[in-house]
N, C-alpha and C. Protein backbone atom coordinates (compact mmCIF):
# COMPACT_ATOMS: atom_id res chain seq x y z
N UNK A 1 37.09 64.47 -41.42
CA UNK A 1 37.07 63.03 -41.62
C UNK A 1 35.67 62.49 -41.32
N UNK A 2 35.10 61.64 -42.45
CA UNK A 2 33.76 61.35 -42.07
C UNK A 2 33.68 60.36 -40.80
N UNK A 3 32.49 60.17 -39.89
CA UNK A 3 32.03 59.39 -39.04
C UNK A 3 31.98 58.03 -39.62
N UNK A 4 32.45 56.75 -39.49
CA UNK A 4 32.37 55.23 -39.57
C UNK A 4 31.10 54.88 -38.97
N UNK A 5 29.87 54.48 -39.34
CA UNK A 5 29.02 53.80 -38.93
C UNK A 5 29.17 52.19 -38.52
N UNK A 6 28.72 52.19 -37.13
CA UNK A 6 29.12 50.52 -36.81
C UNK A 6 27.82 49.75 -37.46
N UNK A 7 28.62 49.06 -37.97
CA UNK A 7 28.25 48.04 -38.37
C UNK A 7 26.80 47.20 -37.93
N UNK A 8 25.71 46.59 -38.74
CA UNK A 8 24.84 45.86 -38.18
C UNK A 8 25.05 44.57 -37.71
N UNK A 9 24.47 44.15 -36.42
CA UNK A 9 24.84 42.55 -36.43
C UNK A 9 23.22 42.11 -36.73
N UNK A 10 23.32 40.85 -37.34
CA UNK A 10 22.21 40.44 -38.04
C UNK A 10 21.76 38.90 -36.64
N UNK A 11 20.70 39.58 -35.93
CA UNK A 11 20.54 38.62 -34.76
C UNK A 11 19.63 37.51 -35.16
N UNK A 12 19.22 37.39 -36.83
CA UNK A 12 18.07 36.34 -37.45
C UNK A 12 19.42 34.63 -36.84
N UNK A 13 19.71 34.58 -36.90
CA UNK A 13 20.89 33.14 -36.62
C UNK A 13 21.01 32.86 -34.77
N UNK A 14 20.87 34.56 -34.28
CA UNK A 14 20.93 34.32 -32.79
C UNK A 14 19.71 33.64 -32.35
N UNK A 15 18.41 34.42 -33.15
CA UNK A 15 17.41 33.52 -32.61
C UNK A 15 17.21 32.00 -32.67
N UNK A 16 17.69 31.28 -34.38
CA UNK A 16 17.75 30.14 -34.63
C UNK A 16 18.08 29.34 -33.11
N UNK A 17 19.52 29.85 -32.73
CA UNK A 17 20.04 29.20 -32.02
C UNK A 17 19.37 29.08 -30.85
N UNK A 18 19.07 30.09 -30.18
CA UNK A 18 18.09 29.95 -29.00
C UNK A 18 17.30 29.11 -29.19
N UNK A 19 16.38 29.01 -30.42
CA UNK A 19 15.22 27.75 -30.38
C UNK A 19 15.54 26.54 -30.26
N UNK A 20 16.90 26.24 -30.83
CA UNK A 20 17.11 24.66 -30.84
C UNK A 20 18.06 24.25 -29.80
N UNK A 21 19.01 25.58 -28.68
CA UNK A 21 18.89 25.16 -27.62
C UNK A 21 17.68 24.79 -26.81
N UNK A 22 16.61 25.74 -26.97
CA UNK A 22 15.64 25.10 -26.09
C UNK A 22 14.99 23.79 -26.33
N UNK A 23 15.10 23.57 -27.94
CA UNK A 23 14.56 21.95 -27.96
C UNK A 23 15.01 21.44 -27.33
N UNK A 24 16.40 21.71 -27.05
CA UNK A 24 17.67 20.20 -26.92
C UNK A 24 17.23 20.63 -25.11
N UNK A 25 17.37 21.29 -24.62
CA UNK A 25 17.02 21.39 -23.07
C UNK A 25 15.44 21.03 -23.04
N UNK A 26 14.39 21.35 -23.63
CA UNK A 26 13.11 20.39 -23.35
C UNK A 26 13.52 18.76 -23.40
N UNK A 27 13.96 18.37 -24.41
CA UNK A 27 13.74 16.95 -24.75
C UNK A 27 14.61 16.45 -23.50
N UNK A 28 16.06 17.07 -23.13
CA UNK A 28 17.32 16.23 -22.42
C UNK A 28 16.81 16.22 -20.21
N UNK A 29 15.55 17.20 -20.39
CA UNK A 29 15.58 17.61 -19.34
C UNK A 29 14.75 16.63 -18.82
N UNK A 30 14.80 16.01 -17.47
CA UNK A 30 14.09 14.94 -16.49
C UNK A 30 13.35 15.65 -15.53
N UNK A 31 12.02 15.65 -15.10
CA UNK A 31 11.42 16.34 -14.93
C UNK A 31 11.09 15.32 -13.44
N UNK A 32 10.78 16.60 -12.49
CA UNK A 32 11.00 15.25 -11.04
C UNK A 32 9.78 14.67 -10.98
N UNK A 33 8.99 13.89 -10.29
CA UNK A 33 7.43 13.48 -9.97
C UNK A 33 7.39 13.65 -8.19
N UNK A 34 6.57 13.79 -7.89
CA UNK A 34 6.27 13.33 -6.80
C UNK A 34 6.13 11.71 -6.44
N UNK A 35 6.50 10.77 -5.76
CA UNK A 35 6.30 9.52 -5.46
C UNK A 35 5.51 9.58 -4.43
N UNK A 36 4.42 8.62 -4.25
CA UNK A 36 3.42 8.07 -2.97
C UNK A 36 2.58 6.64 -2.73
N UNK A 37 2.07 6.58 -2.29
CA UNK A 37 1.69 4.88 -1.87
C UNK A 37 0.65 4.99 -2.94
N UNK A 38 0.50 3.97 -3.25
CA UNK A 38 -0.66 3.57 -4.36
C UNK A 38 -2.01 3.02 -4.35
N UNK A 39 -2.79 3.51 -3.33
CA UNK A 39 -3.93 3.40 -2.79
C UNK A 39 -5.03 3.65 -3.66
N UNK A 40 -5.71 2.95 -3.78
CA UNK A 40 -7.07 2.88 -4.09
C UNK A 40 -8.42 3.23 -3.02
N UNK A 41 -9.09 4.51 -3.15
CA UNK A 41 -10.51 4.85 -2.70
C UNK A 41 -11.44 4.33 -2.74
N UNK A 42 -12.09 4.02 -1.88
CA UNK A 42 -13.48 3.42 -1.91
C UNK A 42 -14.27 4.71 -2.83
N UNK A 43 -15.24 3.67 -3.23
CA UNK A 43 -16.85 4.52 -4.19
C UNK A 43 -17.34 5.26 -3.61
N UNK A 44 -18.04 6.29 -3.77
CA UNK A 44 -18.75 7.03 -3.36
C UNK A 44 -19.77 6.46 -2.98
N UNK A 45 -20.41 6.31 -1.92
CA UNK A 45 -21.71 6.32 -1.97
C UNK A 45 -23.16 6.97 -2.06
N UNK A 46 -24.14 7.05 -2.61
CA UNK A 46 -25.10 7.54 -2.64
C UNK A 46 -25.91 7.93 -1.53
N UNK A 47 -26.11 7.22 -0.56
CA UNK A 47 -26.47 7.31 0.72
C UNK A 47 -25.39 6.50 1.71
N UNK A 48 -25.32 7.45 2.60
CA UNK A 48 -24.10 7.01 3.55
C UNK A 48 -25.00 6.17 4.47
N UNK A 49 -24.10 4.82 4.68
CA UNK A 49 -24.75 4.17 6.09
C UNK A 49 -24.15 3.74 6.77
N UNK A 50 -24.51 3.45 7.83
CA UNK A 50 -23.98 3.07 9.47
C UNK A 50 -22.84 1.72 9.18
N UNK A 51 -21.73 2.56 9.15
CA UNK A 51 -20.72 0.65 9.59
C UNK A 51 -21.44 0.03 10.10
N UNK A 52 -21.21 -1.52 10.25
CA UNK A 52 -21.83 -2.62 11.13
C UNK A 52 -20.75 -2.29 12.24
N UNK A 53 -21.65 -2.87 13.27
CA UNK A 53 -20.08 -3.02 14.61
C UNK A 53 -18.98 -3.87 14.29
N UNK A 54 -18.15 -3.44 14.83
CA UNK A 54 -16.83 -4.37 14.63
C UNK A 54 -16.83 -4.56 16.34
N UNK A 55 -16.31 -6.28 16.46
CA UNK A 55 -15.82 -6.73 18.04
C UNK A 55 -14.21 -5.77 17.75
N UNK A 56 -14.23 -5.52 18.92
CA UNK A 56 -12.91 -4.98 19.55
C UNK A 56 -11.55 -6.27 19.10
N UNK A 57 -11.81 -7.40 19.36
CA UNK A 57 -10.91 -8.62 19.42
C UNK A 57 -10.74 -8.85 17.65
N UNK A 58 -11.41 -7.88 16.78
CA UNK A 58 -10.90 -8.11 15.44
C UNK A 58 -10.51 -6.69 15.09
N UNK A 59 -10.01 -5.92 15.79
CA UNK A 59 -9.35 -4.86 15.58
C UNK A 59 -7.84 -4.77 16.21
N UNK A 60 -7.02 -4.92 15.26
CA UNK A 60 -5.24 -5.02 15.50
C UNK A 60 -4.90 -3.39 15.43
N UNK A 61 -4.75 -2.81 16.69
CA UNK A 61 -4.21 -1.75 16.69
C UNK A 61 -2.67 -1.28 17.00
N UNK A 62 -2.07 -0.24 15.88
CA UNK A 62 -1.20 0.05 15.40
C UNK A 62 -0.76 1.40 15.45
N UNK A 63 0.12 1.66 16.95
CA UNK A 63 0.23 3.36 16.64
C UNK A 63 2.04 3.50 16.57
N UNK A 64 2.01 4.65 15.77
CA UNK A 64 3.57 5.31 16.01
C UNK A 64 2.96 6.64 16.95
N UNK A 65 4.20 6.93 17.82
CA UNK A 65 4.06 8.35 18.37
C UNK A 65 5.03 9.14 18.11
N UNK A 66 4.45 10.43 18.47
CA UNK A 66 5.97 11.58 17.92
C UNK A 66 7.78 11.15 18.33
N UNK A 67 7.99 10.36 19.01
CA UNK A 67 9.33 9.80 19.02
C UNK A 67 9.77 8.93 18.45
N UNK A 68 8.78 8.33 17.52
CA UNK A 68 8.52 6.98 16.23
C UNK A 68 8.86 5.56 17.27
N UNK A 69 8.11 5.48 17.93
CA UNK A 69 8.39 4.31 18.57
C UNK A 69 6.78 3.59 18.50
N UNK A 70 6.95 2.72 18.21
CA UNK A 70 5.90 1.60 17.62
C UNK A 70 5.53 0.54 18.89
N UNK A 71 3.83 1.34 18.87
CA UNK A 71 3.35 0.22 19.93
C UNK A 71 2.56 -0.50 19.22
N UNK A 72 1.64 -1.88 19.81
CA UNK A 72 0.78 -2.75 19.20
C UNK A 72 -0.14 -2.74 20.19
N UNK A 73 -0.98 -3.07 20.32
CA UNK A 73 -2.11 -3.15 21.37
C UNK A 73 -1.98 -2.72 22.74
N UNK A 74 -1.06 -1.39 22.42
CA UNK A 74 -0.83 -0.59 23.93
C UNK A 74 0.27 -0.84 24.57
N UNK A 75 0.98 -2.27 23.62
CA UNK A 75 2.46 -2.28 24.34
C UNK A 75 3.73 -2.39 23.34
N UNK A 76 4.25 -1.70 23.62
CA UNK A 76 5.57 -0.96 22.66
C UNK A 76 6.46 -2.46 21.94
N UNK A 77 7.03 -2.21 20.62
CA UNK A 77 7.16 -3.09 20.04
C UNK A 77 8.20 -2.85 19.31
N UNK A 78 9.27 -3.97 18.39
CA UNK A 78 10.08 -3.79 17.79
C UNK A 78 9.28 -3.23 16.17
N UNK A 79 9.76 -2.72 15.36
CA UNK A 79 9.36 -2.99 13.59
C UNK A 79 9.82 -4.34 13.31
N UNK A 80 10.86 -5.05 13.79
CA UNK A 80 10.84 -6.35 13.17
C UNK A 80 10.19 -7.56 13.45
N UNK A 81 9.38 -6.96 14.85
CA UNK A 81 8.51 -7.98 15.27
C UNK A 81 7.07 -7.84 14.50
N UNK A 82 7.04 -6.63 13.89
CA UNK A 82 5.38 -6.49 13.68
C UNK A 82 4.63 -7.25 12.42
N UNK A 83 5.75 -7.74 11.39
CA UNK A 83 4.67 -8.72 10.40
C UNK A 83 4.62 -9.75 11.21
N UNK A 84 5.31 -10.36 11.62
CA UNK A 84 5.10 -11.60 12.33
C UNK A 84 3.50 -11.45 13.48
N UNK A 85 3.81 -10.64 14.11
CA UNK A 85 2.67 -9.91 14.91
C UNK A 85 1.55 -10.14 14.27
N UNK A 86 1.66 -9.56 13.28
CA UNK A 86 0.15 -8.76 12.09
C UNK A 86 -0.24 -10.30 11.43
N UNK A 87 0.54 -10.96 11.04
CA UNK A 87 0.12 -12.39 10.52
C UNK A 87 -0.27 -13.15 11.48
N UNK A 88 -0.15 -13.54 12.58
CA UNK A 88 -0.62 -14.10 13.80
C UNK A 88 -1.99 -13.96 13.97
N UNK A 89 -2.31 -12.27 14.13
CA UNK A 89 -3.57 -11.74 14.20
C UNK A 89 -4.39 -12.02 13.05
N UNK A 90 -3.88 -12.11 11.72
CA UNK A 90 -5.02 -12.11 10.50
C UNK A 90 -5.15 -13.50 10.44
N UNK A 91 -4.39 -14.55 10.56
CA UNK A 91 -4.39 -15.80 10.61
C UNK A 91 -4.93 -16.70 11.71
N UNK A 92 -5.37 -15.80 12.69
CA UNK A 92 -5.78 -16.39 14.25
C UNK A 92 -6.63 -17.56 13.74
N UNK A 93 -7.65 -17.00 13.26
CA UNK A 93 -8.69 -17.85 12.86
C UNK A 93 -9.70 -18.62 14.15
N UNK A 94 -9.95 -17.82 15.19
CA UNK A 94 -10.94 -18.15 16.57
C UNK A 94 -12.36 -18.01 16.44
N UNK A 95 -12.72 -17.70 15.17
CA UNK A 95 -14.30 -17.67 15.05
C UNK A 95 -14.61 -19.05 14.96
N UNK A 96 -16.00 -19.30 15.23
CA UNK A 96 -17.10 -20.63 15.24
C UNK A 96 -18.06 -20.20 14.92
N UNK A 97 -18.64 -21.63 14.42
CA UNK A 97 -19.79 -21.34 13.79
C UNK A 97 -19.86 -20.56 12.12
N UNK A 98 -20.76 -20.01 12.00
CA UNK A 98 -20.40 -19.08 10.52
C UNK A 98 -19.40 -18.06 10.41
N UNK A 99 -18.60 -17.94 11.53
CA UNK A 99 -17.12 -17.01 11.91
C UNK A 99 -16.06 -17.64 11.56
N UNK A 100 -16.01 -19.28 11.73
CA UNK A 100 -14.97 -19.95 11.40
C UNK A 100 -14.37 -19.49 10.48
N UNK A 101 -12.71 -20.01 10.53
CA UNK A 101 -11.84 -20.46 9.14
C UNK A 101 -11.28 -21.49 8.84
N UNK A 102 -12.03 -21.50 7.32
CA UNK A 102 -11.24 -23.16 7.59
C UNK A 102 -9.95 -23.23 7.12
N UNK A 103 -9.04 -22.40 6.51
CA UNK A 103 -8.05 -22.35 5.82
C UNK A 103 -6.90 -21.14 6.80
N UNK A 104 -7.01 -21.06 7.93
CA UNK A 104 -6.23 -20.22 9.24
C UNK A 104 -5.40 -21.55 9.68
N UNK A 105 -4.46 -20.63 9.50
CA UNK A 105 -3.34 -22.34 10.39
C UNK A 105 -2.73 -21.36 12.30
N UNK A 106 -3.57 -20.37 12.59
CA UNK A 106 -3.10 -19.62 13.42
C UNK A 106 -3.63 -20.46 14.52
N UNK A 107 -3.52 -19.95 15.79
CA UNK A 107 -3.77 -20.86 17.22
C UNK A 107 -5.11 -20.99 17.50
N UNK A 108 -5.78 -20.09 16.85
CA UNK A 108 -7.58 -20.29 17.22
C UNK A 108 -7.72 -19.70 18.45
N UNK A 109 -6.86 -18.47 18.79
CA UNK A 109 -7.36 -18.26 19.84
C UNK A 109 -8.45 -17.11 20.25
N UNK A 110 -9.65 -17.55 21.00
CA UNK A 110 -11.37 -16.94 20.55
C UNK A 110 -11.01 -15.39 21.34
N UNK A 111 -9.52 -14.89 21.65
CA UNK A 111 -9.70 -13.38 22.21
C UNK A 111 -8.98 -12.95 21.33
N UNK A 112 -8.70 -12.98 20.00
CA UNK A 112 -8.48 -12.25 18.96
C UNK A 112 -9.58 -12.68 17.93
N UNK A 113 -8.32 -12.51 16.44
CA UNK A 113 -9.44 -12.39 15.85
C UNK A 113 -10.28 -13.68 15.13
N UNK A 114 -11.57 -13.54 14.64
CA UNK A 114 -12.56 -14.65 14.21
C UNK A 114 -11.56 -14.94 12.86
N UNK A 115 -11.72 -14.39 11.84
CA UNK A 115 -11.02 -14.86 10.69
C UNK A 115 -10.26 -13.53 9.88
N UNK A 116 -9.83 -13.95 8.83
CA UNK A 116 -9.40 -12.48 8.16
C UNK A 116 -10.30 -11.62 7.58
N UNK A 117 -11.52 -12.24 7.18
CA UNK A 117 -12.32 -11.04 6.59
C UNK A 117 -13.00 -10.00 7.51
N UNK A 118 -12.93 -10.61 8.90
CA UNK A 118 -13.22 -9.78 9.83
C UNK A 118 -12.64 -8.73 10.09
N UNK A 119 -11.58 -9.49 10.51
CA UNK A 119 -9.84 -8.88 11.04
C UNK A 119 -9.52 -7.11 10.14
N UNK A 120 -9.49 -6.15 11.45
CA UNK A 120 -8.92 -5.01 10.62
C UNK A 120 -7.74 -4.74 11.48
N UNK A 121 -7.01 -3.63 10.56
CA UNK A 121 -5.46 -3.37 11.07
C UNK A 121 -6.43 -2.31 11.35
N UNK A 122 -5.64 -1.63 12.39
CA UNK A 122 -5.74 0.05 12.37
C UNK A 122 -4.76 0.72 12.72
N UNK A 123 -4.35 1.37 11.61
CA UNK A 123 -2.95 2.34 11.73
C UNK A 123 -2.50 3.62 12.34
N UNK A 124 -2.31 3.96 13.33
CA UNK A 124 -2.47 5.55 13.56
C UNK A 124 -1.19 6.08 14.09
N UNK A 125 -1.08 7.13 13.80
CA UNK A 125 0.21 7.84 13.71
C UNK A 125 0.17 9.66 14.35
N UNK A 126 1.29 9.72 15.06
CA UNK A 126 1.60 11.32 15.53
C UNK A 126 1.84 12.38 14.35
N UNK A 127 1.37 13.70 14.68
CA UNK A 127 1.72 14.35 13.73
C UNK A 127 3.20 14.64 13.32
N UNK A 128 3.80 14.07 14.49
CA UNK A 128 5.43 14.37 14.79
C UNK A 128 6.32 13.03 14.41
N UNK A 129 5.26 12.12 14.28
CA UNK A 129 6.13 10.84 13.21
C UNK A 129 6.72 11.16 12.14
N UNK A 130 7.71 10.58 12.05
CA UNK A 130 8.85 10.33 11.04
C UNK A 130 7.87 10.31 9.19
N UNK A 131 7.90 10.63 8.29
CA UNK A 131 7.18 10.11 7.49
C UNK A 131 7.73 8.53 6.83
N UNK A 132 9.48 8.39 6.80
CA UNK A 132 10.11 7.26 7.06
C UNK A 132 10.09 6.22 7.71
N UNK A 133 9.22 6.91 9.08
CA UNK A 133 8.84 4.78 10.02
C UNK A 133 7.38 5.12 9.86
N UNK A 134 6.69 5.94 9.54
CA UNK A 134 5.72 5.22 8.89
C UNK A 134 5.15 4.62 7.97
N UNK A 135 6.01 4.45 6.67
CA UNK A 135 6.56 4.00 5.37
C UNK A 135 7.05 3.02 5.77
N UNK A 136 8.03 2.63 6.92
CA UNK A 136 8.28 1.43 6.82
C UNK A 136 7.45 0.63 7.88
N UNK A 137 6.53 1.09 8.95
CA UNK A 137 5.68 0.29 9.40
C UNK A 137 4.26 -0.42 8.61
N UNK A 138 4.26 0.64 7.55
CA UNK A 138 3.13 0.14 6.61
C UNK A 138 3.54 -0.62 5.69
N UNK A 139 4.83 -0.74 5.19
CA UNK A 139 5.20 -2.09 4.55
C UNK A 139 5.29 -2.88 5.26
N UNK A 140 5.66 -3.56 6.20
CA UNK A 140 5.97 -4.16 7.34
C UNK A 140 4.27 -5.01 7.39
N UNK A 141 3.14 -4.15 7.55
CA UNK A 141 1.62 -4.45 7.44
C UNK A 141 1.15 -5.29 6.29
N UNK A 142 1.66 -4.70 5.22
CA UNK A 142 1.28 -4.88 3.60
C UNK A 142 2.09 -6.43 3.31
N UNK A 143 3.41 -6.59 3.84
CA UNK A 143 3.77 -7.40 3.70
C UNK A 143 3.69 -8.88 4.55
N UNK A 144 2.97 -8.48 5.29
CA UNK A 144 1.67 -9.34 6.22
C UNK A 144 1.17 -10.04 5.55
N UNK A 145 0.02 -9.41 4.97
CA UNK A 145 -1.20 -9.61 3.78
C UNK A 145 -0.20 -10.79 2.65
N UNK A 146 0.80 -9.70 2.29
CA UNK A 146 1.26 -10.31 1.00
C UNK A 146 1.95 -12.11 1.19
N UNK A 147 2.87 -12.13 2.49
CA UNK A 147 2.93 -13.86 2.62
C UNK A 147 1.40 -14.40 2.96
N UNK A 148 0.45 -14.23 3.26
CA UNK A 148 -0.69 -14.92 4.01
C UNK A 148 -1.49 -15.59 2.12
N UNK A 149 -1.34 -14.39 1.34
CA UNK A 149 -2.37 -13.88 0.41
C UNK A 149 -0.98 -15.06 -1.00
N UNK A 150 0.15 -15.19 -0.28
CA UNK A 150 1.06 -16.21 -1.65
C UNK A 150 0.73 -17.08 -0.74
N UNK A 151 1.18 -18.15 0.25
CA UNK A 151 0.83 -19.03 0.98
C UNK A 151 -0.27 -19.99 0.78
N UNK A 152 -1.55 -18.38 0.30
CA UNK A 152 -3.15 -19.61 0.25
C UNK A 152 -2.99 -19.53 -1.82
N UNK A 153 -2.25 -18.58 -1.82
CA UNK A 153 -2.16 -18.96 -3.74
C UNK A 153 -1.18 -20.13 -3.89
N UNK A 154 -0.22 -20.50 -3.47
CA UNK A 154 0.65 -21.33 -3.68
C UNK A 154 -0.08 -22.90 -3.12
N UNK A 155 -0.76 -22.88 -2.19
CA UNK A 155 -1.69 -23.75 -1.98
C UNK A 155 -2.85 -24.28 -2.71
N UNK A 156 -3.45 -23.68 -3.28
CA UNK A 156 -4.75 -23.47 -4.22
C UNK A 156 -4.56 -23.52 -5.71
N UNK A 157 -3.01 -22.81 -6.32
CA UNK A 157 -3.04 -22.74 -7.41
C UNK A 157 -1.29 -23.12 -7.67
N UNK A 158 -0.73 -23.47 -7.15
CA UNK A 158 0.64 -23.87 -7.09
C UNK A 158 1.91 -22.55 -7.59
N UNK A 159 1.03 -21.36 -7.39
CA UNK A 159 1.99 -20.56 -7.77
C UNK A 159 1.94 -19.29 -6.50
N UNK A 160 2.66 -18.12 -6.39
CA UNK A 160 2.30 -17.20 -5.64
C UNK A 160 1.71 -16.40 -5.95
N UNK A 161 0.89 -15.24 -4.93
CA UNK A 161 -0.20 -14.37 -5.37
C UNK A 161 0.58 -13.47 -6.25
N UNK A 162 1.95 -12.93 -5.73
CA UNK A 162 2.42 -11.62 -6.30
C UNK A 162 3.07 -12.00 -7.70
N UNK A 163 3.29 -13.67 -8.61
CA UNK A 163 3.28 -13.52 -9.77
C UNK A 163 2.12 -13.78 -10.19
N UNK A 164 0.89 -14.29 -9.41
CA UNK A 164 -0.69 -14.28 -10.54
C UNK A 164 -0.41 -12.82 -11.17
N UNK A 165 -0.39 -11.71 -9.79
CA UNK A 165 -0.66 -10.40 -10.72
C UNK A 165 -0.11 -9.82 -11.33
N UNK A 166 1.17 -10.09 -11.72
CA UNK A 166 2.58 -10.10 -12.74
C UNK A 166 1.69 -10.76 -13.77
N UNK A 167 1.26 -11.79 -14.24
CA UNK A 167 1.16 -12.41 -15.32
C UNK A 167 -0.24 -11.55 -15.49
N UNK A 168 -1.04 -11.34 -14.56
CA UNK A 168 -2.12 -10.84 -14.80
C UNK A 168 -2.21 -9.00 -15.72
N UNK A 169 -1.17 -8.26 -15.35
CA UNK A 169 -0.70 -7.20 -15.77
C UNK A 169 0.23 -7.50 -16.91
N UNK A 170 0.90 -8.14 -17.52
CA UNK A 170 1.68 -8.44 -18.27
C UNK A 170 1.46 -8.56 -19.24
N UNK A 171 1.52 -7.96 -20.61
CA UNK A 171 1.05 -7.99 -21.67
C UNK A 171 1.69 -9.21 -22.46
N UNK A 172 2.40 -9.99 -21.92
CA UNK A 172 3.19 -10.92 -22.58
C UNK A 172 2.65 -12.22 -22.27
N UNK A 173 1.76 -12.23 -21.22
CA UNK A 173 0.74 -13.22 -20.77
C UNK A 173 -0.13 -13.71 -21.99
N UNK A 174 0.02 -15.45 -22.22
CA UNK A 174 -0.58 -15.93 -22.98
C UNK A 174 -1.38 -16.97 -22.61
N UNK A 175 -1.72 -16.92 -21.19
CA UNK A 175 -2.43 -18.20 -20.57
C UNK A 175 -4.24 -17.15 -20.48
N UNK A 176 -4.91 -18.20 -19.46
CA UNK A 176 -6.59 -17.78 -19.47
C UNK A 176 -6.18 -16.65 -18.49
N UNK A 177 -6.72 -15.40 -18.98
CA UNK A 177 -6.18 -14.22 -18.12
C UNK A 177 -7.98 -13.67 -17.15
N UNK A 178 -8.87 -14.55 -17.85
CA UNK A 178 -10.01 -14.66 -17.24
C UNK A 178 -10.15 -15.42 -16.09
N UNK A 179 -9.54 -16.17 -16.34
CA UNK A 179 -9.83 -17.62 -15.12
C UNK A 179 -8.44 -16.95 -13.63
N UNK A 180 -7.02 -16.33 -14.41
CA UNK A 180 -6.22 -15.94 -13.74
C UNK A 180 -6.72 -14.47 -12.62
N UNK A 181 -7.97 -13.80 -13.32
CA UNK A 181 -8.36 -12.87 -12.49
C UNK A 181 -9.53 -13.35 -11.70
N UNK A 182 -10.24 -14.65 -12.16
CA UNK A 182 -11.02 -15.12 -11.10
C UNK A 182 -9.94 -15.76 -9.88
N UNK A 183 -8.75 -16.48 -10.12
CA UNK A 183 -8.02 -16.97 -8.84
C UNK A 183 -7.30 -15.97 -8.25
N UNK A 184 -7.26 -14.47 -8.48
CA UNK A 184 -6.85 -13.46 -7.80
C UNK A 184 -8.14 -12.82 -6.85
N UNK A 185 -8.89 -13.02 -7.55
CA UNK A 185 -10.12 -12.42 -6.80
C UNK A 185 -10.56 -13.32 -5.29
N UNK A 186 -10.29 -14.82 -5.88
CA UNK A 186 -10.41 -15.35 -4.68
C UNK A 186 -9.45 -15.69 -3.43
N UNK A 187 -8.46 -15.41 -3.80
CA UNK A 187 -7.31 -14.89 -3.03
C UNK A 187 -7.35 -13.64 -2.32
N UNK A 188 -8.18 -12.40 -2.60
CA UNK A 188 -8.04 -11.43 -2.11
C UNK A 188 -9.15 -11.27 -1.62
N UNK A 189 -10.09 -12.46 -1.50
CA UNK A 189 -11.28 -12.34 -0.87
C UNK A 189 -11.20 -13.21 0.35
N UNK A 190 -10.08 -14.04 0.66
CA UNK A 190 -9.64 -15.15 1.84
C UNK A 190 -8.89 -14.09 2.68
N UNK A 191 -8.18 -12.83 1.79
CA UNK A 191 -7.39 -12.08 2.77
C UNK A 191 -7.55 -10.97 2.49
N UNK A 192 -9.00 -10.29 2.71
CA UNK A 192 -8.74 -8.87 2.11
C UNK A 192 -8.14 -7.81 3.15
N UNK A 193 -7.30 -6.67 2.12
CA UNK A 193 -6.64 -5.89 2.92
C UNK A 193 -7.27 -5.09 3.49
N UNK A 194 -8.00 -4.94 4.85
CA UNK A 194 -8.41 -4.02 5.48
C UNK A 194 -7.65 -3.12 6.56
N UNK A 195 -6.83 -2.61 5.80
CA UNK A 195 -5.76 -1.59 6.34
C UNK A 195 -6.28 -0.26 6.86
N UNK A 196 -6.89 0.21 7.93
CA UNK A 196 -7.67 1.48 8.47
C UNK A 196 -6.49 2.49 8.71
N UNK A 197 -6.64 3.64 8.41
CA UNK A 197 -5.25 4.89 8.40
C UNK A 197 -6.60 5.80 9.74
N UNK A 198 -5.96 6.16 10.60
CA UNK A 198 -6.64 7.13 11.12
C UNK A 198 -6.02 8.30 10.91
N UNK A 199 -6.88 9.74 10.48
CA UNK A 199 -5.90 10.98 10.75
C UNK A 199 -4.97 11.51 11.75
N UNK A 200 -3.97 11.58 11.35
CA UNK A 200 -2.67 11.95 12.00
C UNK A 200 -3.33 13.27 13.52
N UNK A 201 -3.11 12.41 14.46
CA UNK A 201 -3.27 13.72 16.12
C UNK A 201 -1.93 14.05 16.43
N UNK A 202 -1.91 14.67 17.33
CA UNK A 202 -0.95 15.49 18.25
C UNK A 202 -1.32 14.58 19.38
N UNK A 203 -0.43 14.04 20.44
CA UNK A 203 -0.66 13.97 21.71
C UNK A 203 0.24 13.90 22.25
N UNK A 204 -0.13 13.84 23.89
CA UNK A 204 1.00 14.30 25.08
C UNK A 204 1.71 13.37 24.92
């Protein structure tokens, strides 16, 4: 009795299929990103030079330690106290003379700080901090800036800072988008964000 040869299977259709599963899994597939704060770098400079001094009394210092507990100027603090805190300090407004502010509604008092353009935060953090309270102590900071920075826009231009830059980004914007980035500029020049990050230490 002769031998039956098996049969060929013809795999030209198997491949088809493989390819246009893989389209359908490229196109359907969501691909993760990394998320992070949205910071902007200073320029390079060409020749590096000497900071000017900063007074001590315009430096708002800001630490978490490895147990995430949040001090302010050496004495331990709530997170819900700290914009309130941080606006106090940028708003002091205790300089005289060419230090003055004239637009600070804070107490004027001359052992903090002179005005806001002076005024720096400085942020510093344990290596053993949470990356979570420090995410939310730096909004907490940011959102400092951000009532101080609508407050003098809503004053000046009858609207708030955070829709100038909505309309200003907005492609649907049909007003002077020239004149709208000159009243942002001067808004962020009454309160600029000088947010200092120091590198993350270890300590006892």
């Amino acid at each position: 009795m002769a031998k039956r040869s098996a049969p060929e299977v013809n795999a030209g259709s198997m491949a088809d299929i493989a390819f246009l599963l893989l389209i359908f899994f490229l196109v359907t597939t969501t691909i993760e990103t990394d998320k992070g704060l949205n910071s902007k770098l200073p320029p390079i400079e060409e020749e590096p030079q000497d900071p000017p001094p900063v007074k001590q009394k315009n430096i708002f210092l800001v630490l978490i330690n490895g147990g995430n507990e949040l001090f302010v100027e050496d004495d331990k603090m709530e997170l819900t106290e700290l914009r309130e805190s941080a606006i106090e300090f940028l708003d002091n407004g205790g300089g005289s003379g060419s230090e003055a502010c004239e637009y600070c509604q804070g107490q004027g008092d001359p052992e903090s700080s002179d005005n806001p353009v002076k005024a720096i935060i400085s942020l510093q953090n344990d290596r053993e901090t949470d990356y979570s309270m420090y995410i939310a102590v730096r909004n907490e900071l940011t959102a400092a800036y951000n009532f101080l920075r609508d407050r003098e826009a809503q004053r000046l231009f009858g609207t708030s800072f955070r829709k100038m830059e909505e309309d200003f980004n907005s492609p649907e914007y049909d007003g002077n988008k020239a004149q709208l980035e000159e009243n942002i500029k001067v808004i962020r020049e009454m309160f600029p964000m000088k947010l200092s990050e120091a590198e993350p230490k270890k300590r006892n």
